[in-house]
N, C-alpha and C. Protein backbone atom coordinates (compact mmCIF):
# COMPACT_ATOMS: atom_id res chain seq x y z
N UNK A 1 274.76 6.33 95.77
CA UNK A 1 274.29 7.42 94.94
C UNK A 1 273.88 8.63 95.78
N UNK A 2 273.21 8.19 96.53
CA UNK A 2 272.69 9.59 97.55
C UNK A 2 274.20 10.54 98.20
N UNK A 3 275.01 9.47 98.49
CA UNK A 3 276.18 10.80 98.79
C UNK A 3 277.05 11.22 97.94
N UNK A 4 276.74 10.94 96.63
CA UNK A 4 277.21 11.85 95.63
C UNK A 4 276.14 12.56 95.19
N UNK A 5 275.13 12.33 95.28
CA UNK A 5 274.05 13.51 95.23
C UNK A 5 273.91 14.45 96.12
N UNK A 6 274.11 14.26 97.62
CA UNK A 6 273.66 15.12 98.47
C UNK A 6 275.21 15.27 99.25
N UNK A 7 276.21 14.86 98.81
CA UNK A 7 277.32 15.54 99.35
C UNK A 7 277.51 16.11 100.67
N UNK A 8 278.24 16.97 101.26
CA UNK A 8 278.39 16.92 102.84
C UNK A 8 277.11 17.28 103.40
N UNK A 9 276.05 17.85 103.14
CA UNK A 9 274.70 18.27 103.55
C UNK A 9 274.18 16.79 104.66
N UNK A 10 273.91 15.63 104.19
CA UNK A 10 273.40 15.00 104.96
C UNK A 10 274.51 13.63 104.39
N UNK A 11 274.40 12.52 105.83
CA UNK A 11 275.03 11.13 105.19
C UNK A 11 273.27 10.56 105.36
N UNK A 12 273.60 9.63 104.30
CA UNK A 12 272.66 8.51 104.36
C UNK A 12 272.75 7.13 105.24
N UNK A 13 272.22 6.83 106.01
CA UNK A 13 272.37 5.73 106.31
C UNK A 13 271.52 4.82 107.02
N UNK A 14 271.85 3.30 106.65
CA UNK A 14 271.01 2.14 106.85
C UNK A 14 270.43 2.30 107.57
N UNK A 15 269.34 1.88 107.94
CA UNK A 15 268.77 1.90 109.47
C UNK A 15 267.62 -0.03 109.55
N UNK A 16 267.73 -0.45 108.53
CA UNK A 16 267.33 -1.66 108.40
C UNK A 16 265.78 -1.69 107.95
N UNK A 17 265.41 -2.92 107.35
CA UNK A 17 263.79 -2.98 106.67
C UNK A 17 264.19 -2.29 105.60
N UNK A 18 265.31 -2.13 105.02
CA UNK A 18 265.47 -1.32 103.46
C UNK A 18 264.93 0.58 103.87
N UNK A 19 265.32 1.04 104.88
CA UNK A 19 264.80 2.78 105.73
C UNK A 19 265.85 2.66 105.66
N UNK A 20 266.26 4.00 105.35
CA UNK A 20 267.56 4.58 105.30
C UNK A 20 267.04 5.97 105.48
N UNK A 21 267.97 6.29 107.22
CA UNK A 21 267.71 7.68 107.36
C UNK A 21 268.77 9.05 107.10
N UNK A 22 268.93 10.03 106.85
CA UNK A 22 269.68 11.08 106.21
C UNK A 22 269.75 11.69 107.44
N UNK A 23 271.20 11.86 108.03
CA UNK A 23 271.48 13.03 109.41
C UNK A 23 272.24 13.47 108.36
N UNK A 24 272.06 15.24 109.32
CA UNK A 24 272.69 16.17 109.28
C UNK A 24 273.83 15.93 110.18
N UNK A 25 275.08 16.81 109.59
CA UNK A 25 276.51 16.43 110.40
C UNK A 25 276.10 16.76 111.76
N UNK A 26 276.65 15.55 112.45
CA UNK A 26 276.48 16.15 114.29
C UNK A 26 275.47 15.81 114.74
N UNK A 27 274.13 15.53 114.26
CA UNK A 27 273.03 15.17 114.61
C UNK A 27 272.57 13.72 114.67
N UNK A 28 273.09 12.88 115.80
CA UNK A 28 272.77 11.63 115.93
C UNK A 28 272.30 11.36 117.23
N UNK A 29 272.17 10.07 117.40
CA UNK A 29 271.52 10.02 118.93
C UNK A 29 272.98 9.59 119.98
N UNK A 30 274.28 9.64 119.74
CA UNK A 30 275.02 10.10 120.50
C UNK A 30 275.29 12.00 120.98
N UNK A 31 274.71 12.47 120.40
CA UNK A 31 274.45 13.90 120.86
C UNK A 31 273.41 14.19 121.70
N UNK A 32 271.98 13.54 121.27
CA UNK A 32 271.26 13.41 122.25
C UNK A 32 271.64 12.99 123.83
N UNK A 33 272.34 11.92 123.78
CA UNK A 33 272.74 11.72 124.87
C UNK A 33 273.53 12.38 125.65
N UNK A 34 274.73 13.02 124.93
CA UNK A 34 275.15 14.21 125.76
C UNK A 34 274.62 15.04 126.61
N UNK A 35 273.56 15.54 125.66
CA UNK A 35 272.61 16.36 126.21
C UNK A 35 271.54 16.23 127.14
N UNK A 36 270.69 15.07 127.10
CA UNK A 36 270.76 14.36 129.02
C UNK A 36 271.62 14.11 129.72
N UNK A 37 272.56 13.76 129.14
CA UNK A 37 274.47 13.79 130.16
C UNK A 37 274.30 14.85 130.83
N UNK A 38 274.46 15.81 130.29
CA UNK A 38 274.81 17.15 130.82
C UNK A 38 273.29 17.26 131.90
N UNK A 39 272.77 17.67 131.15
CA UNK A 39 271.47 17.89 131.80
C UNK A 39 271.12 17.40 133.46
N UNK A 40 271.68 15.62 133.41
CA UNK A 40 271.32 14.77 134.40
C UNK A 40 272.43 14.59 135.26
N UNK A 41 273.80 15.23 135.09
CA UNK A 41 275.33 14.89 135.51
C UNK A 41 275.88 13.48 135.63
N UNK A 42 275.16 13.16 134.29
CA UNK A 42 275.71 11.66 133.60
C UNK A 42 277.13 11.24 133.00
N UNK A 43 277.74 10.60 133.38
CA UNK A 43 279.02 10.52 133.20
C UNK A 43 279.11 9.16 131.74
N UNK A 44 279.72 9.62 130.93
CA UNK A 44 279.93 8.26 129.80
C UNK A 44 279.89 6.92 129.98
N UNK A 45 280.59 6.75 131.32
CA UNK A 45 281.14 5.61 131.23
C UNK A 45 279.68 4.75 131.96
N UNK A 46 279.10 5.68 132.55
CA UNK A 46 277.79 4.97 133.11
C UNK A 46 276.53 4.85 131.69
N UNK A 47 276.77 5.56 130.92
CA UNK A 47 275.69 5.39 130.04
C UNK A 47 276.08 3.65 129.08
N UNK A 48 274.54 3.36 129.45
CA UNK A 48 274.43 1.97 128.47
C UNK A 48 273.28 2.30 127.26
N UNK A 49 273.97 1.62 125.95
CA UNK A 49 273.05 1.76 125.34
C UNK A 49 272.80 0.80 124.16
N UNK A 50 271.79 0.69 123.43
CA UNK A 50 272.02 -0.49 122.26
C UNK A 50 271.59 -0.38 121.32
N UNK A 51 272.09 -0.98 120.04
CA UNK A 51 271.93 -0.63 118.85
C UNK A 51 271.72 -1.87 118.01
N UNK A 52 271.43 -2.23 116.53
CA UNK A 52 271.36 -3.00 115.34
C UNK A 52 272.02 -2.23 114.33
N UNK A 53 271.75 -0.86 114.26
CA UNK A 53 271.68 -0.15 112.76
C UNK A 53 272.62 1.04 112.64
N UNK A 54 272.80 1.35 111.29
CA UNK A 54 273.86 2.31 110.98
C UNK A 54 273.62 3.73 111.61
N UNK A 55 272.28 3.65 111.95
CA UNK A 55 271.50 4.80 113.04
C UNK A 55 272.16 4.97 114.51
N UNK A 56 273.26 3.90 114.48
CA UNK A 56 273.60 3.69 116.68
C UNK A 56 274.64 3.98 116.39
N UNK A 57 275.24 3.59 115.48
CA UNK A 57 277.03 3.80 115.54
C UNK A 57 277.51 4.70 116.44
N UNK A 58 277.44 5.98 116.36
CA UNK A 58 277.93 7.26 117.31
C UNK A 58 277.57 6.94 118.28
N UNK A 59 276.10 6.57 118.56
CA UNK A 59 275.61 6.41 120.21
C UNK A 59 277.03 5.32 120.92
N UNK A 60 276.81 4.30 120.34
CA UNK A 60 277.52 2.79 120.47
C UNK A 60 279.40 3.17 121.15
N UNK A 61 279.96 3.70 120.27
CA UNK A 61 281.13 4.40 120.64
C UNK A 61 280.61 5.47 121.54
N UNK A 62 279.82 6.10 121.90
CA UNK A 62 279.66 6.93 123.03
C UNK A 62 279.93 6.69 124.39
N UNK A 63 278.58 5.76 124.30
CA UNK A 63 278.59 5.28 124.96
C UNK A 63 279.25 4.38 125.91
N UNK A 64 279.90 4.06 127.53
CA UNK A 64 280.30 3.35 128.40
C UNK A 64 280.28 1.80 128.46
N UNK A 65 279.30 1.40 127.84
CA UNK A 65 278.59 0.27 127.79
C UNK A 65 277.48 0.23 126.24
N UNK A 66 278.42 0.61 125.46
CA UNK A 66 277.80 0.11 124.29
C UNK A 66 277.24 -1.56 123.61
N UNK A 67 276.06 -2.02 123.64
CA UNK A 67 275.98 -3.23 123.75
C UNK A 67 274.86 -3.17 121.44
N UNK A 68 276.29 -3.63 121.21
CA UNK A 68 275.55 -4.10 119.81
C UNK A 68 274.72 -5.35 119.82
N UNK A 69 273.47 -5.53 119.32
CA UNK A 69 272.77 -7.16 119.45
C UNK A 69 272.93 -8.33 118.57
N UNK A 70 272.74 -9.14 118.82
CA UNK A 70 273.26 -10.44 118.01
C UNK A 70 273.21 -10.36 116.84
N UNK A 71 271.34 -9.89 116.28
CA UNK A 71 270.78 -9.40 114.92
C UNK A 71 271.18 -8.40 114.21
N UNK A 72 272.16 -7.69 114.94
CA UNK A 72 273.26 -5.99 114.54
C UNK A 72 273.83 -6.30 112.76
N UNK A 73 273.81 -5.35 112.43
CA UNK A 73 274.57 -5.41 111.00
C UNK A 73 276.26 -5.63 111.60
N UNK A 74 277.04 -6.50 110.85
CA UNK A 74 278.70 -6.19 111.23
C UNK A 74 279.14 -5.35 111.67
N UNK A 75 278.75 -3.78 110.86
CA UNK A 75 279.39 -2.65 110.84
C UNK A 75 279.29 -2.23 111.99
N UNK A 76 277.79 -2.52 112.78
CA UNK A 76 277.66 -1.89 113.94
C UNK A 76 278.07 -3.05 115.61
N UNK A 77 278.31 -4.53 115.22
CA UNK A 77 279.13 -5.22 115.77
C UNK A 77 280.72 -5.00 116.11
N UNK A 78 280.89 -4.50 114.77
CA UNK A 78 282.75 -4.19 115.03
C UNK A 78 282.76 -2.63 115.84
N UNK A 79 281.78 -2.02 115.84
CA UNK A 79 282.40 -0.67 116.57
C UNK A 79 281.82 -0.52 117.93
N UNK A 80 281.09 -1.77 118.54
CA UNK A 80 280.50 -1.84 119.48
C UNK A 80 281.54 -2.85 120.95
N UNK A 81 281.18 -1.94 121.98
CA UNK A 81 282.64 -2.51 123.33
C UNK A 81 281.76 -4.00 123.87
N UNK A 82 280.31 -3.94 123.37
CA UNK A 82 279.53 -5.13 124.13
C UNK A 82 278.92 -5.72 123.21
N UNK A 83 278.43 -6.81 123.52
CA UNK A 83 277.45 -7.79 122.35
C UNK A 83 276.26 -7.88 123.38
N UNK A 84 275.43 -8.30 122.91
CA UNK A 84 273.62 -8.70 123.86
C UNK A 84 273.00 -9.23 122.75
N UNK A 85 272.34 -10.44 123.20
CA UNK A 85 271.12 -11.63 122.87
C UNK A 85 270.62 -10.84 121.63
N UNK A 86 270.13 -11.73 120.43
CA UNK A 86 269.08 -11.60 119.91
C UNK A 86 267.92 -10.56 120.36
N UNK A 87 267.44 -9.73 119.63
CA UNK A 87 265.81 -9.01 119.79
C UNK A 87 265.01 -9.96 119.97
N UNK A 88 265.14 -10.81 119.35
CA UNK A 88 263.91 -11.81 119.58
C UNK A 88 264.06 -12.73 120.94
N UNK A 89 265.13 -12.73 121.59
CA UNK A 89 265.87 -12.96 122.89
C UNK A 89 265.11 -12.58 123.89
N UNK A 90 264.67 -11.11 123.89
CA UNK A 90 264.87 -10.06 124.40
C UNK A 90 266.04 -9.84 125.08
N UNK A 91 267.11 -9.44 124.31
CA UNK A 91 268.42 -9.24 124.65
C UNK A 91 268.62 -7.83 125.47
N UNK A 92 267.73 -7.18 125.34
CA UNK A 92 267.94 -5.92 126.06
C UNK A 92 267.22 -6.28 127.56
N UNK A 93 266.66 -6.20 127.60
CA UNK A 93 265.77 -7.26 129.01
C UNK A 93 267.06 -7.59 129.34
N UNK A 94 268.10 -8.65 128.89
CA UNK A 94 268.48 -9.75 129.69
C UNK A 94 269.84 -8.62 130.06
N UNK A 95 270.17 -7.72 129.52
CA UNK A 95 270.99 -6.78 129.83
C UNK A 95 270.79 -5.58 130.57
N UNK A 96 269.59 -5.24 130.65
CA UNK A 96 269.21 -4.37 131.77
C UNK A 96 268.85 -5.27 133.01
N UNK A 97 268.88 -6.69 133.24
CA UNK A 97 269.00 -7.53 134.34
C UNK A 97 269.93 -7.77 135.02
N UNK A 98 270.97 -7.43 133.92
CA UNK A 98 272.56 -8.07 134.65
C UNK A 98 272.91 -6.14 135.32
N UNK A 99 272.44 -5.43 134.50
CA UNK A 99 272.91 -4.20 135.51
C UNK A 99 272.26 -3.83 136.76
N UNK A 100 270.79 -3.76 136.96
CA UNK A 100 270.27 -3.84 138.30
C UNK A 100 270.36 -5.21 139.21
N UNK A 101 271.02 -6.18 138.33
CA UNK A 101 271.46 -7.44 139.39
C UNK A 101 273.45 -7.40 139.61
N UNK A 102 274.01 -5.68 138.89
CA UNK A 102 275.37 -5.79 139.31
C UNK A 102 276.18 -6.69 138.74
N UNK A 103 275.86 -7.68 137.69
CA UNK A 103 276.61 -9.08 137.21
C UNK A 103 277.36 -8.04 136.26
N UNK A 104 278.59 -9.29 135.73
CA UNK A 104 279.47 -8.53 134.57
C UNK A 104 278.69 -8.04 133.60
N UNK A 105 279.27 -6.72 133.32
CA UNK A 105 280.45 -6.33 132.87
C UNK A 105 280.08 -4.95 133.88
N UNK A 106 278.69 -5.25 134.55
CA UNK A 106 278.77 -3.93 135.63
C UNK A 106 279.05 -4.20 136.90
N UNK A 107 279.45 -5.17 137.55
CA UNK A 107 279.86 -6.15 138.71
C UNK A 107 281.06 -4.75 139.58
């Protein structure tokens, strides 16, 4: 209903806990990242990043090392190049371990 109400102005989308946040076109946190890209002379393929929610998608495809988490909605599983542990895992922990310890998939 909301994007036939609010039409190209904003998309709606999931973000989990029943929050659903409204971006404006272009405005996601894969833009953000550009913009420390640039800023820091960060190259894509080095950026890692991780997501659950309809909120990462853009980042996720941006990103070099997109790592969707176990607990991820599908949507954001299928468009993601990496998988990582459970949150309750601490799956991000165990993936920022394997990059300052060099193991796959940053080896």
């Amino acid at each position: 209903k909301l994007h036939a109400a609010l039409g190209d102005m904003v998309t709606a989308v999931a973000t989990g806990y029943g929050s659903i946040d409204l971006i404006m076109p272009g405005v996601h946190k894969a833009n953000g990242l550009r913009i420390l890209q640039q800023r820091w002379g960060i190259e894509d393929h080095e950026v890692v990043a991780f997501g659950d929610s309809g909120n990462d998608i853009e980042m996720l495809q941006h990103a070099g090392f997109g790592f969707a988490m176990a607990n991820a909605r599908e949507d954001v599983k299928a468009v993601a190049s990496h998988h990582a542990p459970h949150n309750n895992e601490e799956g991000v922990l165990q993936i920022i371990d394997k990059v300052l310890n060099r193991e796959a998939p940053f080896a």
